[in-house]
PDB file of N, CA and C in Angstrom:
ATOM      1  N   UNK A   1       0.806  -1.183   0.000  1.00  0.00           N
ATOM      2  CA  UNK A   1       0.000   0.000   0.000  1.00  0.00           C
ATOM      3  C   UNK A   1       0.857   1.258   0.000  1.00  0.00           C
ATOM      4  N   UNK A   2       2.093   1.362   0.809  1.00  0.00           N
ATOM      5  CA  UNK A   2       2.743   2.271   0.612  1.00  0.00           C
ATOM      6  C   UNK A   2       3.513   2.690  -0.511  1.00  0.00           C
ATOM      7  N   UNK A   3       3.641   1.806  -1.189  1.00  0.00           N
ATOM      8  CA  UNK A   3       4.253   1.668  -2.700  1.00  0.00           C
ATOM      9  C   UNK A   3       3.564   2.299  -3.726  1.00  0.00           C
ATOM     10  N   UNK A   4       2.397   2.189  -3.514  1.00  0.00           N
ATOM     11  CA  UNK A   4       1.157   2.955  -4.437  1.00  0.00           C
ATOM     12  C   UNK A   4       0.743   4.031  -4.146  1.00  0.00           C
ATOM     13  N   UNK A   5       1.282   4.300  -2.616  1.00  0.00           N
ATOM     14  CA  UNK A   5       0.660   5.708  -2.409  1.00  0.00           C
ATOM     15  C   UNK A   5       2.367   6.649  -2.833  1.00  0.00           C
ATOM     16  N   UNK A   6       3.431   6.304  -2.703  1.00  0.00           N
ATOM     17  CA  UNK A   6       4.390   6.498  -3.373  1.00  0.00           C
ATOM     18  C   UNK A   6       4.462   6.931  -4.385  1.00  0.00           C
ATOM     19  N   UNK A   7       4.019   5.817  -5.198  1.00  0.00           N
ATOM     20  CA  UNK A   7       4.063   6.004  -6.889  1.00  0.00           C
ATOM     21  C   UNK A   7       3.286   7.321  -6.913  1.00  0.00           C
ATOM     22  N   UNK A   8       1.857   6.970  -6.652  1.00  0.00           N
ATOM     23  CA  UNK A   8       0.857   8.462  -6.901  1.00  0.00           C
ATOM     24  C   UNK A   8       1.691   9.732  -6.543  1.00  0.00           C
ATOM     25  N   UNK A   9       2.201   9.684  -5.513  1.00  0.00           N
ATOM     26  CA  UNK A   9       2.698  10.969  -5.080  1.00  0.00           C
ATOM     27  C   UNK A   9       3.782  11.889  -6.043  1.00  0.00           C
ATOM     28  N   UNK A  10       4.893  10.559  -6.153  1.00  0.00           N
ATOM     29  CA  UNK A  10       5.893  11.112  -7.676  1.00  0.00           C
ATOM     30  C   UNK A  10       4.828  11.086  -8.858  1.00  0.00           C
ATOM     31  N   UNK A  11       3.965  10.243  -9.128  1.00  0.00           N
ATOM     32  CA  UNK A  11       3.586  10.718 -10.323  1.00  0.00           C
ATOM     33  C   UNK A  11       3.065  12.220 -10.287  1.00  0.00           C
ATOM     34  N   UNK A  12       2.065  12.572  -9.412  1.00  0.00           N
ATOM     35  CA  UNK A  12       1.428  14.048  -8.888  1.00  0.00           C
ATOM     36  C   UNK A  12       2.949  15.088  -8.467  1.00  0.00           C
ATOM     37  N   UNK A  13       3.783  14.785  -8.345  1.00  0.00           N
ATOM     38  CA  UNK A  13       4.930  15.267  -8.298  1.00  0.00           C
ATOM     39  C   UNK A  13       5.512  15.386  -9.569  1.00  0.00           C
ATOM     40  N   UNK A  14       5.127  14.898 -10.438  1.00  0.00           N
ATOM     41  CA  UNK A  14       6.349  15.145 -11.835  1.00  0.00           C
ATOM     42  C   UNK A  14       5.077  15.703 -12.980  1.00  0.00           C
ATOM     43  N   UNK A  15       3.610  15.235 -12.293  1.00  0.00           N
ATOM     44  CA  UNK A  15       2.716  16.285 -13.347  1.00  0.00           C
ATOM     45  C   UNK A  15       2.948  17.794 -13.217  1.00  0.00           C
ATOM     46  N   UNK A  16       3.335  18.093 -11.703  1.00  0.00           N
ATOM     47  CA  UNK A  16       2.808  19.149 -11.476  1.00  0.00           C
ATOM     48  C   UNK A  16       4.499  19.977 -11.713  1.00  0.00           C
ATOM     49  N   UNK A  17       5.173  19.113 -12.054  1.00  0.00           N
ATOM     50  CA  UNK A  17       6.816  19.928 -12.524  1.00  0.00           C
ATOM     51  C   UNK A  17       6.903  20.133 -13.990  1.00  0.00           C
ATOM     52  N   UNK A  18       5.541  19.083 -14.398  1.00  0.00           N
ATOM     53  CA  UNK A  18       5.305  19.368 -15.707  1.00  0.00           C
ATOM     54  C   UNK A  18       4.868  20.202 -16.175  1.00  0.00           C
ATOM     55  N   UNK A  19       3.526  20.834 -15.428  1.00  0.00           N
ATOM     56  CA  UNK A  19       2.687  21.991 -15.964  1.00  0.00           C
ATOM     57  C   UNK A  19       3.334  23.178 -15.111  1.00  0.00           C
ATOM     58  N   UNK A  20       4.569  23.221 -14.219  1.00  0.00           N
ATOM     59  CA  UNK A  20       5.055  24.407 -13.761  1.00  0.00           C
ATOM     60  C   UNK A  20       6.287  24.598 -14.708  1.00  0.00           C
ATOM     61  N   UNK A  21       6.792  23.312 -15.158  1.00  0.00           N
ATOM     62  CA  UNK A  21       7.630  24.016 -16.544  1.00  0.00           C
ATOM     63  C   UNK A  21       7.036  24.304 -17.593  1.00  0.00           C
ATOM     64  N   UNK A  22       5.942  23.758 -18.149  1.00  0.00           N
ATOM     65  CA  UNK A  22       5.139  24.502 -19.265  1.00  0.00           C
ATOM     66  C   UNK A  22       4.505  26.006 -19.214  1.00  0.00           C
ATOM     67  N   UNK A  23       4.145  26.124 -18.069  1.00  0.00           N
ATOM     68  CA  UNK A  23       3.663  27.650 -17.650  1.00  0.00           C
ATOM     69  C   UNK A  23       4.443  28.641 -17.489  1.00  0.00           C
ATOM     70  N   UNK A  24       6.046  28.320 -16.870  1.00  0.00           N
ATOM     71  CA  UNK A  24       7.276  28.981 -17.049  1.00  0.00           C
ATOM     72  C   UNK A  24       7.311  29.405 -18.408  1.00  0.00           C
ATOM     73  N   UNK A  25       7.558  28.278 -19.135  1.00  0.00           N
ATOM     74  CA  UNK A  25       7.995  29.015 -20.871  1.00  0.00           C
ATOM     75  C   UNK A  25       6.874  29.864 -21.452  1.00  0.00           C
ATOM     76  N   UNK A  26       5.604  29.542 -21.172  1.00  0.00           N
ATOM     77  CA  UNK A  26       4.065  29.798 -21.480  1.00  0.00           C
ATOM     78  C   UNK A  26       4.418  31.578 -21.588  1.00  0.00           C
ATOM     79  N   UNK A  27       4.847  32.061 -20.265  1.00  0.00           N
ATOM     80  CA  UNK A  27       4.768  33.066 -19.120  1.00  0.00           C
ATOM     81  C   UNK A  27       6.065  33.964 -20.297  1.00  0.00           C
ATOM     82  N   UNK A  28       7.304  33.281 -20.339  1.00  0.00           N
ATOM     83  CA  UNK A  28       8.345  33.878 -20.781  1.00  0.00           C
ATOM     84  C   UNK A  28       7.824  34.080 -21.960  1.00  0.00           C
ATOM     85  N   UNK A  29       7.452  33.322 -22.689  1.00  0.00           N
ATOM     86  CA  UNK A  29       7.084  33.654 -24.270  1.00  0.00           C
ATOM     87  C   UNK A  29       6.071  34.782 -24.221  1.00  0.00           C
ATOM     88  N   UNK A  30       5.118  34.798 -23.401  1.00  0.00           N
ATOM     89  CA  UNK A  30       4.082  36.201 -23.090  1.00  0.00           C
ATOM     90  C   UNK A  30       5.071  37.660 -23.012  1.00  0.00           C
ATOM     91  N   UNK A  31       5.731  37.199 -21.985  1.00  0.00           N
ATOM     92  CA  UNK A  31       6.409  38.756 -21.773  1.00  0.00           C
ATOM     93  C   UNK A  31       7.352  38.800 -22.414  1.00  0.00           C
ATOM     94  N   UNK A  32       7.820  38.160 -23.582  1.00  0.00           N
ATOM     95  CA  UNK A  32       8.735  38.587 -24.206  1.00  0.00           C
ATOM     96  C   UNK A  32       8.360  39.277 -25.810  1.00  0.00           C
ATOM     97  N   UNK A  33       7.336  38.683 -25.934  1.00  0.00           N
ATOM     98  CA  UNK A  33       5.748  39.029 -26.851  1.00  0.00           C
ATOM     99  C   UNK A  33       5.769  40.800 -26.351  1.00  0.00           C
ATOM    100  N   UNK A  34       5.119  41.007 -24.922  1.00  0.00           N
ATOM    101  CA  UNK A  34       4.390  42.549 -24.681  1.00  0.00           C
ATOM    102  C   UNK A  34       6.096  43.350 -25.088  1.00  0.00           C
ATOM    103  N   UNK A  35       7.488  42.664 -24.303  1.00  0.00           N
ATOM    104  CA  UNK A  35       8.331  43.331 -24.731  1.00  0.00           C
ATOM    105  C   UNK A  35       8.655  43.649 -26.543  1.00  0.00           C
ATOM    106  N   UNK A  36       8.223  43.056 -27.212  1.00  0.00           N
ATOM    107  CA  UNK A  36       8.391  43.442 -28.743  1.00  0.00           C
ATOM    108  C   UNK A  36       6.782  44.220 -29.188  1.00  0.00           C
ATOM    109  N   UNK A  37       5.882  43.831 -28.330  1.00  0.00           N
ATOM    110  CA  UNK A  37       5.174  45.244 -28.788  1.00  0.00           C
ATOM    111  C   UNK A  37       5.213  46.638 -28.043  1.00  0.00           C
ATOM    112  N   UNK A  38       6.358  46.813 -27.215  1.00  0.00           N
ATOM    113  CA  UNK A  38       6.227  48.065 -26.343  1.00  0.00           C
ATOM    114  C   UNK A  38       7.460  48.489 -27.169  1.00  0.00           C
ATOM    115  N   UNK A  39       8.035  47.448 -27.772  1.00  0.00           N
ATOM    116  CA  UNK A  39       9.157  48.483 -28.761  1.00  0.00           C
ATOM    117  C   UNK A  39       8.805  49.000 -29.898  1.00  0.00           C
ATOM    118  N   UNK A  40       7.713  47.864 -30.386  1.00  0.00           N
ATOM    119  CA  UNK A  40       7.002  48.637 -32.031  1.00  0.00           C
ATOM    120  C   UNK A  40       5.901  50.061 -31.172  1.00  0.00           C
ATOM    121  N   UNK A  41       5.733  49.870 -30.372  1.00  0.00           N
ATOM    122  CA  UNK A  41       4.609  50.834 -30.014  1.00  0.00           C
ATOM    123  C   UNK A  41       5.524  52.515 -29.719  1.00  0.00           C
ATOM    124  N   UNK A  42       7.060  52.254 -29.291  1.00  0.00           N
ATOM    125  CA  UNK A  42       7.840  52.785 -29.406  1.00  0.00           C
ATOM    126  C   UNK A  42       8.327  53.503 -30.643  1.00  0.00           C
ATOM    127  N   UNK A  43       8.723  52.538 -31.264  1.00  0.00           N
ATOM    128  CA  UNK A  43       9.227  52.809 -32.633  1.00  0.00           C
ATOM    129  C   UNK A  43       7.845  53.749 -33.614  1.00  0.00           C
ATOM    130  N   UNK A  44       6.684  53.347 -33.692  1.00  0.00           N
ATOM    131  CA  UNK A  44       5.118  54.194 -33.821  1.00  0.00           C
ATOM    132  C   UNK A  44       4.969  55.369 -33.422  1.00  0.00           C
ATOM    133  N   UNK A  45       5.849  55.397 -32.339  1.00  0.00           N
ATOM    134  CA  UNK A  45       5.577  56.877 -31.465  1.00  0.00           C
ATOM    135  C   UNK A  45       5.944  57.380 -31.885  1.00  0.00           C
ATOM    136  N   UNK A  46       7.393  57.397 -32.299  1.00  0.00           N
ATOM    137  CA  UNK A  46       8.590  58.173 -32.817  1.00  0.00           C
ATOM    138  C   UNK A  46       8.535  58.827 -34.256  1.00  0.00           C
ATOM    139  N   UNK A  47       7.874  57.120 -35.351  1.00  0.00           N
ATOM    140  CA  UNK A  47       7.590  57.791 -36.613  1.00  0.00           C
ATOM    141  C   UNK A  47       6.702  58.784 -36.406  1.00  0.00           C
ATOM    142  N   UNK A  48       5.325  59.073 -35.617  1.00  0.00           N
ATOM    143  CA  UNK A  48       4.455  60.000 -35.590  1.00  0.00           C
ATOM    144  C   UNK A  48       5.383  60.986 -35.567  1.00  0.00           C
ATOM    145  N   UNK A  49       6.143  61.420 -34.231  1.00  0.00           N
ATOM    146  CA  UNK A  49       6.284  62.489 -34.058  1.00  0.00           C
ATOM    147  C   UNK A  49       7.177  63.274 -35.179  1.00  0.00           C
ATOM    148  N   UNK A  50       7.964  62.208 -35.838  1.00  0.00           N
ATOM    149  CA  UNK A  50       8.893  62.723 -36.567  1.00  0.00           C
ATOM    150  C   UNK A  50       7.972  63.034 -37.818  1.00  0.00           C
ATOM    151  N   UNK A  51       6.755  62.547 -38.322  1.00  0.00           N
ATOM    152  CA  UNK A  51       6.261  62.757 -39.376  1.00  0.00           C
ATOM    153  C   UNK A  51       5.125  63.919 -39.131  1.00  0.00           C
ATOM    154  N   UNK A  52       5.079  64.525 -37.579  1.00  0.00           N
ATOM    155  CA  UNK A  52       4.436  65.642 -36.648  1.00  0.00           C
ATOM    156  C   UNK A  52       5.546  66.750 -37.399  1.00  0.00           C
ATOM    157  N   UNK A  53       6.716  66.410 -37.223  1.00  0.00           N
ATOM    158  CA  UNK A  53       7.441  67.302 -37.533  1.00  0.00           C
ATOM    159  C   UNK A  53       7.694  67.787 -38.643  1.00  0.00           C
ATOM    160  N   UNK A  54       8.001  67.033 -39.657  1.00  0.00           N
ATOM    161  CA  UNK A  54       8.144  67.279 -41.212  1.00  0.00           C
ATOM    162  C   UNK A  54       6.627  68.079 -41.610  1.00  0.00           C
ATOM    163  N   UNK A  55       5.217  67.542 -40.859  1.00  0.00           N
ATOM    164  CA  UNK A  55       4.564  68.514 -41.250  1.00  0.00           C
ATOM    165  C   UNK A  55       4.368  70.091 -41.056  1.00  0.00           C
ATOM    166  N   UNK A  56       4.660  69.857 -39.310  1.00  0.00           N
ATOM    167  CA  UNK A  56       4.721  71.611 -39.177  1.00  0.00           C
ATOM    168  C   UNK A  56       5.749  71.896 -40.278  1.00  0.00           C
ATOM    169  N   UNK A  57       6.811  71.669 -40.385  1.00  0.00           N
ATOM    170  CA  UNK A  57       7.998  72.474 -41.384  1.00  0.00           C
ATOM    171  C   UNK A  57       7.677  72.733 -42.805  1.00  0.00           C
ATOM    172  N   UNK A  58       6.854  71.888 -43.078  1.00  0.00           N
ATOM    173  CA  UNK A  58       6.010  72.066 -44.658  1.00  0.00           C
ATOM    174  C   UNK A  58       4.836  72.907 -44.461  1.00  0.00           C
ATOM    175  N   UNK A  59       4.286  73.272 -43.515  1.00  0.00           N
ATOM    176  CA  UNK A  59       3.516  74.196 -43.229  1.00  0.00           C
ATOM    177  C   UNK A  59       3.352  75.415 -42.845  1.00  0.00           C
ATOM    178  N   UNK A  60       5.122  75.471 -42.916  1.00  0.00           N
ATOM    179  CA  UNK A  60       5.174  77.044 -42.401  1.00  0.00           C
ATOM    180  C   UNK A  60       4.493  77.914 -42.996  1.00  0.00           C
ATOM    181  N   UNK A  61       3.736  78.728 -42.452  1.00  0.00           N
ATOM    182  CA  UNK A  61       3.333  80.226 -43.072  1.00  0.00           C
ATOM    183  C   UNK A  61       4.380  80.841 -44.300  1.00  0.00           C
ATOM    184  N   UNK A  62       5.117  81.297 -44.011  1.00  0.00           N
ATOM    185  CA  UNK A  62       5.919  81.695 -44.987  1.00  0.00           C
ATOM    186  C   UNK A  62       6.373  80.794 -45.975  1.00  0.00           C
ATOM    187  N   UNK A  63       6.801  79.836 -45.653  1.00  0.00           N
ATOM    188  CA  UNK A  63       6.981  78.849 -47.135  1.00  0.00           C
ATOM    189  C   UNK A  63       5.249  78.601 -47.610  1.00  0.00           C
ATOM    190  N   UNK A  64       4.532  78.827 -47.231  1.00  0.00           N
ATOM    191  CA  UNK A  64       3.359  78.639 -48.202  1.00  0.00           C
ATOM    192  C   UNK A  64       2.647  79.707 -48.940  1.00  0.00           C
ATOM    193  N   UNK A  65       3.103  81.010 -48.273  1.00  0.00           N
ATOM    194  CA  UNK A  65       2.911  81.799 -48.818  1.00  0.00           C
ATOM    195  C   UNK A  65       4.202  82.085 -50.273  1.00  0.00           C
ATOM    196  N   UNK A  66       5.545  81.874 -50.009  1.00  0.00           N
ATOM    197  CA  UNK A  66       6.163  82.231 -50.876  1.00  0.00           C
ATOM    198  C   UNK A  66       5.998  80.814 -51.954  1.00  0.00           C
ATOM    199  N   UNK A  67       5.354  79.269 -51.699  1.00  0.00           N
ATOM    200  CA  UNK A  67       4.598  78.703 -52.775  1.00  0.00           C
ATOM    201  C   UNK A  67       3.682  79.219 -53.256  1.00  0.00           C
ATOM    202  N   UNK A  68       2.556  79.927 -52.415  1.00  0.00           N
ATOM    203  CA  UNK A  68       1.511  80.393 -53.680  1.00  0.00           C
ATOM    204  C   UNK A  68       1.871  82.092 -54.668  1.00  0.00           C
ATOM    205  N   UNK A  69       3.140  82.671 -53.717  1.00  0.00           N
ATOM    206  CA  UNK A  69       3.518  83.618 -55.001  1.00  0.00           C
ATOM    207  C   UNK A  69       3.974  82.934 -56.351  1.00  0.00           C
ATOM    208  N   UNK A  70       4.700  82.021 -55.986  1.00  0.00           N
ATOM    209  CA  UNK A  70       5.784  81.432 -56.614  1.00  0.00           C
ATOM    210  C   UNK A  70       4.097  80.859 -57.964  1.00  0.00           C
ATOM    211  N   UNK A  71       3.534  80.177 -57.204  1.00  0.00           N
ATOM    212  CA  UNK A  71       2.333  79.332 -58.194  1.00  0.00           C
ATOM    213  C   UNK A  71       0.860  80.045 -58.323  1.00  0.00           C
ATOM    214  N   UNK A  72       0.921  81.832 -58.376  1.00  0.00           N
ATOM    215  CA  UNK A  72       0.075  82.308 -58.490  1.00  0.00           C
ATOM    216  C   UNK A  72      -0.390  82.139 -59.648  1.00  0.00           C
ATOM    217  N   UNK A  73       0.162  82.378 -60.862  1.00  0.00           N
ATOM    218  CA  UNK A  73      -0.549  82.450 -61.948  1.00  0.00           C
ATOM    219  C   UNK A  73      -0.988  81.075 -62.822  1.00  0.00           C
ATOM    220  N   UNK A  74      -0.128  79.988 -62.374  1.00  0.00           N
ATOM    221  CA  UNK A  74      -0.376  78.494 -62.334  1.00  0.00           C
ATOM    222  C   UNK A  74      -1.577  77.839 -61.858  1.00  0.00           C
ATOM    223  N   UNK A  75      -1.720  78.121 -60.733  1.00  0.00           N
ATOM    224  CA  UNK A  75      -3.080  77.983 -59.993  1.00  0.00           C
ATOM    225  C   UNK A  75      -4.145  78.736 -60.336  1.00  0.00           C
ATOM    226  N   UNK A  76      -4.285  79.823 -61.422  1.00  0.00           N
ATOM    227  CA  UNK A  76      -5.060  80.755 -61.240  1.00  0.00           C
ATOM    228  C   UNK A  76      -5.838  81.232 -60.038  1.00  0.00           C
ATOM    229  N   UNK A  77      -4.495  81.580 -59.380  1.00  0.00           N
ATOM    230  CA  UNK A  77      -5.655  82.747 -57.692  1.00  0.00           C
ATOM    231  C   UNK A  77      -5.871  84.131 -58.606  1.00  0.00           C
ATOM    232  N   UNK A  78      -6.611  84.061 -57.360  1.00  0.00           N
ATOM    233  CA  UNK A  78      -6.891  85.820 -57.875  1.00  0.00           C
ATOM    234  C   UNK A  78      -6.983  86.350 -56.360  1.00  0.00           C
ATOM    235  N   UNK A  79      -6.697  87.803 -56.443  1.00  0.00           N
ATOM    236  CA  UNK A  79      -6.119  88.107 -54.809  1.00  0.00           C
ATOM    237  C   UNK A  79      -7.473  88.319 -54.114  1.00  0.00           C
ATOM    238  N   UNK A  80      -7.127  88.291 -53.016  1.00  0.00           N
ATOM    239  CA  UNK A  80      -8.290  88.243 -51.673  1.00  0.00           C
ATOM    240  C   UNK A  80      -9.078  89.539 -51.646  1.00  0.00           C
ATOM    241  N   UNK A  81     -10.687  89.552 -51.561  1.00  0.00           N
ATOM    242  CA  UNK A  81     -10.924  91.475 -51.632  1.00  0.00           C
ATOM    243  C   UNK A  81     -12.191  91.131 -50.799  1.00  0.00           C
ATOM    244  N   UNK A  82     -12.677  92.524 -50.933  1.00  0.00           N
ATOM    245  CA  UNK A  82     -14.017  92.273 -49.967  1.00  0.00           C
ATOM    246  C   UNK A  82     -14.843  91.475 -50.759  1.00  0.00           C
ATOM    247  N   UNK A  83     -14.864  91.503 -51.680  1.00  0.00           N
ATOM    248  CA  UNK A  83     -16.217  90.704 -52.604  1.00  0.00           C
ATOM    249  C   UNK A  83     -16.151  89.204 -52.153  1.00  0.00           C
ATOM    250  N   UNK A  84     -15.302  88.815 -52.112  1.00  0.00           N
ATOM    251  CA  UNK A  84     -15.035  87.542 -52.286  1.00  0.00           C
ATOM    252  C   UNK A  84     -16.090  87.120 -50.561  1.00  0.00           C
ATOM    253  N   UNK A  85     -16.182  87.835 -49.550  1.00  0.00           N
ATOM    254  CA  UNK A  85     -17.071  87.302 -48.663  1.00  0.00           C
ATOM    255  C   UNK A  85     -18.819  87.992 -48.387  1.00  0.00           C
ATOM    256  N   UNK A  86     -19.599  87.364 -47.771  1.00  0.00           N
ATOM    257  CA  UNK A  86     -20.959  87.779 -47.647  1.00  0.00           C
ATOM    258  C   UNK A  86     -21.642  87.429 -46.433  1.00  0.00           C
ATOM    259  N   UNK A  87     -22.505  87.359 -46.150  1.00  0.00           N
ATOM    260  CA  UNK A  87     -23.217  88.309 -44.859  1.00  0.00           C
ATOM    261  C   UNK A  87     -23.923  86.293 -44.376  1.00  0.00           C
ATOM    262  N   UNK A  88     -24.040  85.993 -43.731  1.00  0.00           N
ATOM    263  CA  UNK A  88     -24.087  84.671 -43.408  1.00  0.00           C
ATOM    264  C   UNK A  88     -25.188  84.018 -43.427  1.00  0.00           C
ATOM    265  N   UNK A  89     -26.711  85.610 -43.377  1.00  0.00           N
ATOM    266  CA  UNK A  89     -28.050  85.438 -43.445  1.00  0.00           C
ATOM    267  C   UNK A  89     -28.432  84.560 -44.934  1.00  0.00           C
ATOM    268  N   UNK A  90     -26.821  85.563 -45.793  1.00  0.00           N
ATOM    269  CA  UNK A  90     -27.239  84.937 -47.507  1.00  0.00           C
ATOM    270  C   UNK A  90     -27.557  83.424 -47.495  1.00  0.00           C
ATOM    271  N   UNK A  91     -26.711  82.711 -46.938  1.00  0.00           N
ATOM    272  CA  UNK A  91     -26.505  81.126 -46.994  1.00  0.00           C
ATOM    273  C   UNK A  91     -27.624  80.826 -46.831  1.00  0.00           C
ATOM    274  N   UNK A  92     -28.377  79.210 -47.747  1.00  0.00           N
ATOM    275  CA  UNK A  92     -29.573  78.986 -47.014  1.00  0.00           C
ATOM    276  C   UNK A  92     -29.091  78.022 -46.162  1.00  0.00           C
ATOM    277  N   UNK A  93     -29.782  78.043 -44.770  1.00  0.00           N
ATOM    278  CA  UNK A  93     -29.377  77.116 -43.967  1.00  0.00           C
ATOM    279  C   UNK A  93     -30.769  75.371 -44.300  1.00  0.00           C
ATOM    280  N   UNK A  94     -30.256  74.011 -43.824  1.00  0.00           N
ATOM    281  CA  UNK A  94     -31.188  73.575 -43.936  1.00  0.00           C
ATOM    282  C   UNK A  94     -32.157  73.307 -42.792  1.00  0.00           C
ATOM    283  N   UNK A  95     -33.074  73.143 -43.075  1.00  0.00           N
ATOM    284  CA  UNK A  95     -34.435  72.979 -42.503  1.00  0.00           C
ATOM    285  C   UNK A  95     -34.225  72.231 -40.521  1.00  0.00           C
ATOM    286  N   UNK A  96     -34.813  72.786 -39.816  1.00  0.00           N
ATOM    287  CA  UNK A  96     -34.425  72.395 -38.355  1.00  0.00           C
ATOM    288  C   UNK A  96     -35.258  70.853 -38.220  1.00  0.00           C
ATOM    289  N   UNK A  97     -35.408  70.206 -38.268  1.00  0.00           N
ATOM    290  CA  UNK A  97     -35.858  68.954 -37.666  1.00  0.00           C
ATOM    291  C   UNK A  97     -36.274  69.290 -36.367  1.00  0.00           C
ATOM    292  N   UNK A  98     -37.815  69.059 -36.389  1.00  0.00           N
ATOM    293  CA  UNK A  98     -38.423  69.264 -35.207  1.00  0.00           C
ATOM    294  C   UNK A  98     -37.863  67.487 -34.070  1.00  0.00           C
ATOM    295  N   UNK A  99     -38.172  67.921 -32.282  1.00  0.00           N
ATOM    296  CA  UNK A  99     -37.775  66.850 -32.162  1.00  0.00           C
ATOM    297  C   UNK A  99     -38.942  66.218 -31.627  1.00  0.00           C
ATOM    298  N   UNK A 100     -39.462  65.014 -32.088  1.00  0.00           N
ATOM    299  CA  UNK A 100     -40.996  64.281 -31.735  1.00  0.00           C
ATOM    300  C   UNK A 100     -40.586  62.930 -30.121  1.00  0.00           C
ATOM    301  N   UNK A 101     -41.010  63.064 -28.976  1.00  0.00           N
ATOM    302  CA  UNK A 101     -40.961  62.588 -28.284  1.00  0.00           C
ATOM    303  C   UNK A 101     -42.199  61.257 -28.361  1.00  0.00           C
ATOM    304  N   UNK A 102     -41.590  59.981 -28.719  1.00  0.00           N
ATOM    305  CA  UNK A 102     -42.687  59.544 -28.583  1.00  0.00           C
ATOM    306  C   UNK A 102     -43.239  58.250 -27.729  1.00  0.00           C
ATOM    307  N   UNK A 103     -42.480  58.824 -26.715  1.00  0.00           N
ATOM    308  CA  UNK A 103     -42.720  57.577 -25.540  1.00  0.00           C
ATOM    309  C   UNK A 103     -42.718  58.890 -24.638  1.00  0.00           C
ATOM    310  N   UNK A 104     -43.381  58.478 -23.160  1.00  0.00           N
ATOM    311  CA  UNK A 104     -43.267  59.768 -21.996  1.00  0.00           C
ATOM    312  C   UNK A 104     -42.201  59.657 -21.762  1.00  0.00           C
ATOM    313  N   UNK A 105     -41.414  60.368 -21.150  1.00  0.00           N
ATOM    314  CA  UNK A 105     -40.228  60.645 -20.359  1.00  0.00           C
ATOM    315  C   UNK A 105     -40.140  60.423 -18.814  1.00  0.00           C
ATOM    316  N   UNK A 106     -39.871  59.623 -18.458  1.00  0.00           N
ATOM    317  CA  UNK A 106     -39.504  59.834 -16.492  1.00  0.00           C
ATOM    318  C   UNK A 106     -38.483  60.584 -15.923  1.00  0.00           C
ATOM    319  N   UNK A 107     -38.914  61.819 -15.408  1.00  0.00           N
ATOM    320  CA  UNK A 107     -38.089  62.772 -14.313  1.00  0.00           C
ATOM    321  C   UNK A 107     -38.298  62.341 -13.221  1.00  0.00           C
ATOM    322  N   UNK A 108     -36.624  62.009 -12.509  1.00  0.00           N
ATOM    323  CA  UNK A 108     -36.880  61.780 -11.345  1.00  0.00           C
ATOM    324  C   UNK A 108     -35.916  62.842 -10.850  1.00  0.00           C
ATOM    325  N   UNK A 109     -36.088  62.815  -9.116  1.00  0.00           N
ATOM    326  CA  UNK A 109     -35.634  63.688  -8.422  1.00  0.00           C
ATOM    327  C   UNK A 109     -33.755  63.956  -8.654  1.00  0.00           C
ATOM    328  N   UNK A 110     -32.994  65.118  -8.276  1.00  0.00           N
ATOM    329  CA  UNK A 110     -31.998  64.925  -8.139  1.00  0.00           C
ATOM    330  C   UNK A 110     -31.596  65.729  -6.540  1.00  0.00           C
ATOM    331  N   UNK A 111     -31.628  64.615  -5.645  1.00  0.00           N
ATOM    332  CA  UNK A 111     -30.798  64.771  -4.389  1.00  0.00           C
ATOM    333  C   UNK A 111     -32.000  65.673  -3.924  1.00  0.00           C
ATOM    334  N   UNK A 112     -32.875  65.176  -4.036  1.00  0.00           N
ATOM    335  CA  UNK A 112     -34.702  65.809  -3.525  1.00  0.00           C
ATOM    336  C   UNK A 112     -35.066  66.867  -4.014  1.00  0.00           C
ATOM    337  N   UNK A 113     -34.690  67.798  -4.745  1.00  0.00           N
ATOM    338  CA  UNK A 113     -35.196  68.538  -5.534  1.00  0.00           C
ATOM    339  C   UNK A 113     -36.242  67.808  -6.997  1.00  0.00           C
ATOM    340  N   UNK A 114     -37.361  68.366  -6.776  1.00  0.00           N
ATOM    341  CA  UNK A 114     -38.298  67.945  -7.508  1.00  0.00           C
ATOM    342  C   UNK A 114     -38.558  68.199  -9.521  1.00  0.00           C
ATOM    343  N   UNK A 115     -38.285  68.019 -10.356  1.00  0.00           N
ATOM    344  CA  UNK A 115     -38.487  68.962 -11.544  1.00  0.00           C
ATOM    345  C   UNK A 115     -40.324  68.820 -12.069  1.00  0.00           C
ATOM    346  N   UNK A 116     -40.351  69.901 -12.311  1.00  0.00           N
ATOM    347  CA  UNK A 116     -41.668  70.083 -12.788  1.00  0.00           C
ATOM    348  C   UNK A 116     -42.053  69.231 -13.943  1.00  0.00           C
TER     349      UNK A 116
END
């Protein structure tokens, strides 16, 4: 009897060295996984900012202004005057959508104050 309760014990002893070395590598392969996406998430950051940057610099005010001298008559502009704006009433706006409630509504109190 003691022989069998033996055996069981190493066997329950070498399952459980089994699934604590499988969960070891399980575990390492995980965090070595989040470590290669905290470097691409890194590396992401960086292209943004650097491609943050190349845009402000292409956007300077002055280099876009001395592109559209440069491509005034290319583009056909024509220069900025009063005509070119109008009074906001002109615009038609579209139509307001009334709003149709069509279930009742429940008001309840807030902190005992009642609403009508």
């Amino acid at each position: 009897m003691k022989i069998l309760l033996y055996m069981v014990c190493s066997l329950l002893v070498m399952t459980m060295a089994y699934w604590a070395y499988t969960e070891n590598y399980t575990t390492q392969a995980s965090i070595q996984r989040v470590e290669e996406l905290h470097r691409l998430v890194a590396e992401e950051k960086e292209a943004i900012s650097i491609l943050n940057a190349e845009w402000a610099y292409l956007n300077r005010p002055e280099r876009l202004a001395n592109l559209a001298d440069l491509n005034f008559i290319k583009l056909k502009l024509v220069p900025l005057a009063a005509q070119h704006f109008s009074e906001l009433e002109i615009i038609p706006m579209p139509p307001r959508r009334s709003l149709v409630v069509s279930s009742p509504v429940l008001v309840s109190s807030d902190r005992g104050k009642q609403f009508p």
